[in-house]
Protein backbone atom coordinates (compact mmCIF):
# COMPACT_ATOMS: atom_id res chain seq x y z
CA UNK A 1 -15.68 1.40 81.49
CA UNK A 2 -14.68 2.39 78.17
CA UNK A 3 -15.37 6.16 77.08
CA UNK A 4 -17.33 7.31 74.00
CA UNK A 5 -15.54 8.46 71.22
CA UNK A 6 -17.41 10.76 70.11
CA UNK A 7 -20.13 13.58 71.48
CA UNK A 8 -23.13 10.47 72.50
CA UNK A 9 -24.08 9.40 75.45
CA UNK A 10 -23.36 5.67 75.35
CA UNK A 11 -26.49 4.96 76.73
CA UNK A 12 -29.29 6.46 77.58
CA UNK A 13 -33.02 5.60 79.70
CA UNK A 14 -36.11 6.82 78.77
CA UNK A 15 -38.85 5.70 81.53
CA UNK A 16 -38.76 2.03 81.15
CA UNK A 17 -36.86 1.90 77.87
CA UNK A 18 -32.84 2.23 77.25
CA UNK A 19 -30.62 2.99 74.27
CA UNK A 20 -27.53 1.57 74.08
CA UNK A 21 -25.48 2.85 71.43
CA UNK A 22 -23.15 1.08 69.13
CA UNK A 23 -20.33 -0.75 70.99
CA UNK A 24 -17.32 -1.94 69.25
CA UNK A 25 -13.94 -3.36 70.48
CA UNK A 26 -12.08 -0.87 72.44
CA UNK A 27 -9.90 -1.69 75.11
CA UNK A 28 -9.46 0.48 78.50
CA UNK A 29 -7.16 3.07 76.38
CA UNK A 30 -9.50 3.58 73.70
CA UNK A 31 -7.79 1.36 70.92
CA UNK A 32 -9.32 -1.00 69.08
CA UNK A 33 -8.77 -4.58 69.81
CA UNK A 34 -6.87 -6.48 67.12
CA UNK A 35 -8.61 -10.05 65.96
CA UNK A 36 -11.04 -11.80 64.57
CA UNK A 37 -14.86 -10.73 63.75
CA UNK A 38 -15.82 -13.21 66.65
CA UNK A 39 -13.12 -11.87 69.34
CA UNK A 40 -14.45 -8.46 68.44
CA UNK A 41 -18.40 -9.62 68.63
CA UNK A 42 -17.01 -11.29 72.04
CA UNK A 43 -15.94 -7.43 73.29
CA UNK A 44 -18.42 -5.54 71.96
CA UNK A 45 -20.93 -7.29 74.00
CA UNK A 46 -18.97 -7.06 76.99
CA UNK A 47 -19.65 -4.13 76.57
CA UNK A 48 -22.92 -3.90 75.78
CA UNK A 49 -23.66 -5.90 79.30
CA UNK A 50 -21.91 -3.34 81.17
CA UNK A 51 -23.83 -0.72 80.00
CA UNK A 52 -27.05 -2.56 80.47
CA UNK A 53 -25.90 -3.38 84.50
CA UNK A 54 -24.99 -0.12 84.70
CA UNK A 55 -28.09 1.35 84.03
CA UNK A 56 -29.74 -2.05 85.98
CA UNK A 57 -30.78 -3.65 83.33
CA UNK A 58 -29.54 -6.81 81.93
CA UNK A 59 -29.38 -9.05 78.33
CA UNK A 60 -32.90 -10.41 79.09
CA UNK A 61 -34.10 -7.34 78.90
CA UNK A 62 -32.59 -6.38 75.33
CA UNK A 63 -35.86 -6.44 73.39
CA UNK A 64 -34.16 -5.52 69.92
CA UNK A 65 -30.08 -5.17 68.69
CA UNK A 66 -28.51 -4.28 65.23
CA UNK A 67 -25.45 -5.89 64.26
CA UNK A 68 -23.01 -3.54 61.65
CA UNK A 69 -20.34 -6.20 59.80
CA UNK A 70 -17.74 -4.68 58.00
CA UNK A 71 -18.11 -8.11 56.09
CA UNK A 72 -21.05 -9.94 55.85
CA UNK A 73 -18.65 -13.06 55.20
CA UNK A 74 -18.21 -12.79 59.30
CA UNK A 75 -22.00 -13.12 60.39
CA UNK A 76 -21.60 -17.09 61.17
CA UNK A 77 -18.83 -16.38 63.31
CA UNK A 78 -20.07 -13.21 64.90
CA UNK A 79 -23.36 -15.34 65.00
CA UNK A 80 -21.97 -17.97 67.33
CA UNK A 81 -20.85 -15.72 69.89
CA UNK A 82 -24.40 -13.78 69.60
CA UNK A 83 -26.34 -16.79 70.66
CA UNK A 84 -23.79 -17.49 73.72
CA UNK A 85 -24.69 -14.14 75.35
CA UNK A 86 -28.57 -13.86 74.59
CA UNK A 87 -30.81 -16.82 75.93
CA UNK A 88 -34.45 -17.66 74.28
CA UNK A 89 -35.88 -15.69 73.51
CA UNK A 90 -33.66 -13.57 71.63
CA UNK A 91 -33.87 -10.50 70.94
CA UNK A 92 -35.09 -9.14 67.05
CA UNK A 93 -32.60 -8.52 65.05
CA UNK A 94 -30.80 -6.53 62.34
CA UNK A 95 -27.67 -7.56 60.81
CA UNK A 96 -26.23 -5.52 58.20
CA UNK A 97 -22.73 -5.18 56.30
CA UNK A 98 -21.51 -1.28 56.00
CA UNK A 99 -18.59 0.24 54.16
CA UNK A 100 -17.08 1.12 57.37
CA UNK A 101 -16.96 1.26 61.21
CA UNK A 102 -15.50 3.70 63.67
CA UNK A 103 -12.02 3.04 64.26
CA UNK A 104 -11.66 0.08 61.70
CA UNK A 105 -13.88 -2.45 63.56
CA UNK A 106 -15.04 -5.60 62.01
CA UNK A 107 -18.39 -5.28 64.23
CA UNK A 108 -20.35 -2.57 65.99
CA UNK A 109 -23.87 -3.36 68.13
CA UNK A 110 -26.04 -1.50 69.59
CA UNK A 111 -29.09 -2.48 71.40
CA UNK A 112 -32.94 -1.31 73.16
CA UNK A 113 -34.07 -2.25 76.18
CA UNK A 114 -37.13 -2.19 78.02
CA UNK A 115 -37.15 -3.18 81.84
């Protein structure tokens, strides 16, 4: 499991509900993972399941993720893979492009649950 880089728990439970925070594209040593928006969406919820098994939940129960594009010209892409990992009905939604992401990443997302 990749580590946090940075003083947060990556997530976190709270009776029924859980916090996942923002997951980009790291690999096992921490570095980010060179590629397209997509490849990087396809990582970052890779991550995102793991956390959610680890804590025993799983994508069905994601009830509400934000999507962080470093360009808004990548949400089609990042889009596709989105709808390949969450079944009907999705989750709400937020996507929304930012200056910046940790590490240089083209796409950070972060997710609540509720079992």
């Amino acid at each position: 499991m990749v580590k946090p880089i940075g003083p947060y728990s990556p997530a976190r439970a709270a009776g029924e509900w859980l916090f996942v925070s923002g997951q980009i594209a790291l690999d096992e040593s921490g570095q980010l993972v060179q590629g397209t928006a997509a490849r990087q969406a396809e990582i970052c919820l890779r991550h995102l399941g793991a956390r959610l098994r680890e804590a025993g939940f799983s994508p069905a129960d994601v009830v509400k993720t934000t999507v962080f594009l470093a360009d808004m010209g990548s949400f089609a892409e990042v889009n596709e893979v989105y709808a390949k990992f969450f079944a009907p009905p999705y989750p709400a939604r937020s996507a929304v492009a930012v200056v910046a992401l940790p590490k240089g990443a083209a796409v950070e997302i972060e997710a609540v649950a509720r079992r």
